[in-house]
C-alpha atoms as a PDB file:
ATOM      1  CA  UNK A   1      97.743  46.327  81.608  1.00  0.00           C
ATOM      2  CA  UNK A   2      94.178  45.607  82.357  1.00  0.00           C
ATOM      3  CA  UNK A   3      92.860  42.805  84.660  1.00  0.00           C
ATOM      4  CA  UNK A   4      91.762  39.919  82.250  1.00  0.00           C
ATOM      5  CA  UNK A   5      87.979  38.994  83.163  1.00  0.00           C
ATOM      6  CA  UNK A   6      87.408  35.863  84.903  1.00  0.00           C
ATOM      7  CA  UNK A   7      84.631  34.810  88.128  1.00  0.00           C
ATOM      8  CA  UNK A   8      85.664  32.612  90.463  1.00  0.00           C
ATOM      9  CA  UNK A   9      83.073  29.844  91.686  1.00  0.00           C
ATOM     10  CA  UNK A  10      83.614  28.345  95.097  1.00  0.00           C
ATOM     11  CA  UNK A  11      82.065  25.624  96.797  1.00  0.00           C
ATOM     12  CA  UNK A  12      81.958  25.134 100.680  1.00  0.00           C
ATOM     13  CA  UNK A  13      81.793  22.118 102.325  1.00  0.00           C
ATOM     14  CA  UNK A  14      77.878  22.399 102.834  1.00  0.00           C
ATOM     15  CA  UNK A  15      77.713  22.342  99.410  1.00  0.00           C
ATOM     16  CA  UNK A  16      77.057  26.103  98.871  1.00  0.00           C
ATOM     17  CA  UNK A  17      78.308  27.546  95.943  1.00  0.00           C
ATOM     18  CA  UNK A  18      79.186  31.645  95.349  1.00  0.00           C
ATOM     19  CA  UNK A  19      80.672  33.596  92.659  1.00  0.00           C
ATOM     20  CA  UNK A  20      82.571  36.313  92.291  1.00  0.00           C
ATOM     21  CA  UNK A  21      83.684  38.607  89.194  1.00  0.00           C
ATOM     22  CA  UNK A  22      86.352  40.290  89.013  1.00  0.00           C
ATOM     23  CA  UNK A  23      87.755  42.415  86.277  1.00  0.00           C
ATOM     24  CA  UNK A  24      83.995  42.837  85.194  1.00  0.00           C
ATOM     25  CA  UNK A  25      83.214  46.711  85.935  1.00  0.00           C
ATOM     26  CA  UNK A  26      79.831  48.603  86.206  1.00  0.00           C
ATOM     27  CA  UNK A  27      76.785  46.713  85.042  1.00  0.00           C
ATOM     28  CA  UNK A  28      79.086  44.098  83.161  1.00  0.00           C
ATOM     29  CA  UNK A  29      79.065  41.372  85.853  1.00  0.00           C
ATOM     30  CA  UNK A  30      75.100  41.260  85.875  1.00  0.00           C
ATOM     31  CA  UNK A  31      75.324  39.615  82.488  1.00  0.00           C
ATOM     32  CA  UNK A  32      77.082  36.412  83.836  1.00  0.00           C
ATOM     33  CA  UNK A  33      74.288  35.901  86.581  1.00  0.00           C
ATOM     34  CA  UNK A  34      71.950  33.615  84.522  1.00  0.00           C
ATOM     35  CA  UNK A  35      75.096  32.001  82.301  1.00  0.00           C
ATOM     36  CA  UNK A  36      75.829  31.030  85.858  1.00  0.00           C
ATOM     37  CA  UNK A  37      72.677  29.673  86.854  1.00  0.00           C
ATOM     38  CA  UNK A  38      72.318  27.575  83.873  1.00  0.00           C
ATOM     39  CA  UNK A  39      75.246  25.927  84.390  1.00  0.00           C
ATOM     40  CA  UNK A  40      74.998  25.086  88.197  1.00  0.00           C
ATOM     41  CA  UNK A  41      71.330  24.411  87.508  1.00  0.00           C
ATOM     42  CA  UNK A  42      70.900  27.170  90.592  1.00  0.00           C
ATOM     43  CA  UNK A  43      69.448  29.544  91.778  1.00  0.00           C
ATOM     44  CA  UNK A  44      70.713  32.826  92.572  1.00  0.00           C
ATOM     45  CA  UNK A  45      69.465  33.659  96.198  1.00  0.00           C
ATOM     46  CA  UNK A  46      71.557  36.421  97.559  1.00  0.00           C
ATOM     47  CA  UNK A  47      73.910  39.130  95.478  1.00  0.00           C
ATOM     48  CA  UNK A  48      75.706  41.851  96.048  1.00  0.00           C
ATOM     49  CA  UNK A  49      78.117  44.274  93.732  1.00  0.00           C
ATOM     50  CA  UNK A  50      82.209  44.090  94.102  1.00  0.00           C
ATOM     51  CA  UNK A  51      84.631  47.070  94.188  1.00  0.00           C
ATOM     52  CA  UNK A  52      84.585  46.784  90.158  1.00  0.00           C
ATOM     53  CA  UNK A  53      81.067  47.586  89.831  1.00  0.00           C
ATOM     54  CA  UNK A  54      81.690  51.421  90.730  1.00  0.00           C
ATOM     55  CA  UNK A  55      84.900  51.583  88.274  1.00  0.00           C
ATOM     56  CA  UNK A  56      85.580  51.907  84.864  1.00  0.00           C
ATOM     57  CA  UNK A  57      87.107  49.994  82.338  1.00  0.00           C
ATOM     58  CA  UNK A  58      90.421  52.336  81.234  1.00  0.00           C
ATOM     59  CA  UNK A  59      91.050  52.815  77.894  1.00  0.00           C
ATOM     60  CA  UNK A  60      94.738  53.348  76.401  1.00  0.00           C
ATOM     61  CA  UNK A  61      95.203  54.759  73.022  1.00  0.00           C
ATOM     62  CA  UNK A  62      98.046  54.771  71.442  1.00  0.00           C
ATOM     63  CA  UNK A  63      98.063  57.179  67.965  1.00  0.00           C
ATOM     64  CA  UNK A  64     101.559  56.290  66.375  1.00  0.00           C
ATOM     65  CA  UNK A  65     102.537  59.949  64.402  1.00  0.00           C
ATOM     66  CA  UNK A  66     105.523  60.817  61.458  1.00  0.00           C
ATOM     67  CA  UNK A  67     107.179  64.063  62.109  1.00  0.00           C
ATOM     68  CA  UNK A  68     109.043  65.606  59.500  1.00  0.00           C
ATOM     69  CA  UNK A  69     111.606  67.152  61.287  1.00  0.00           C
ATOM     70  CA  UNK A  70     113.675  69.660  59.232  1.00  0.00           C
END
């Protein structure tokens, strides 16, 4: 079973805040940047990519088959 999606905001006692995605892979967690700065009217200054940005999302298919078995 697949990691569900989530980011996880943190804020230090400075008042600094940083986010981090995980279960977002590849290019996925760029899309989340400005959704995030709207809503901590902020500013991204610094970012860098996770371990999920080099993999890949898996995909399990299951194909459900009736054998006539004689």
């Amino acid at each position: 079973m697949s990691e569900q999606p989530r980011i996880v905001v943190t804020v230090g006692p400075d008042g600094a805040v940083s986010a981090e995605t995980h279960g977002l892979f590849g290019e996925r967690c760029l899309d989340y940047v400005a959704v995030l700065e709207d809503l901590l009217a902020a500013r991204t200054v610094r970012s860098a990519y996770t371990a999920d940005h080099g993999r890949v999302a898996a995909v399990v298919a299951q194909e459900e088959r009736d054998v006539d078995r004689a």
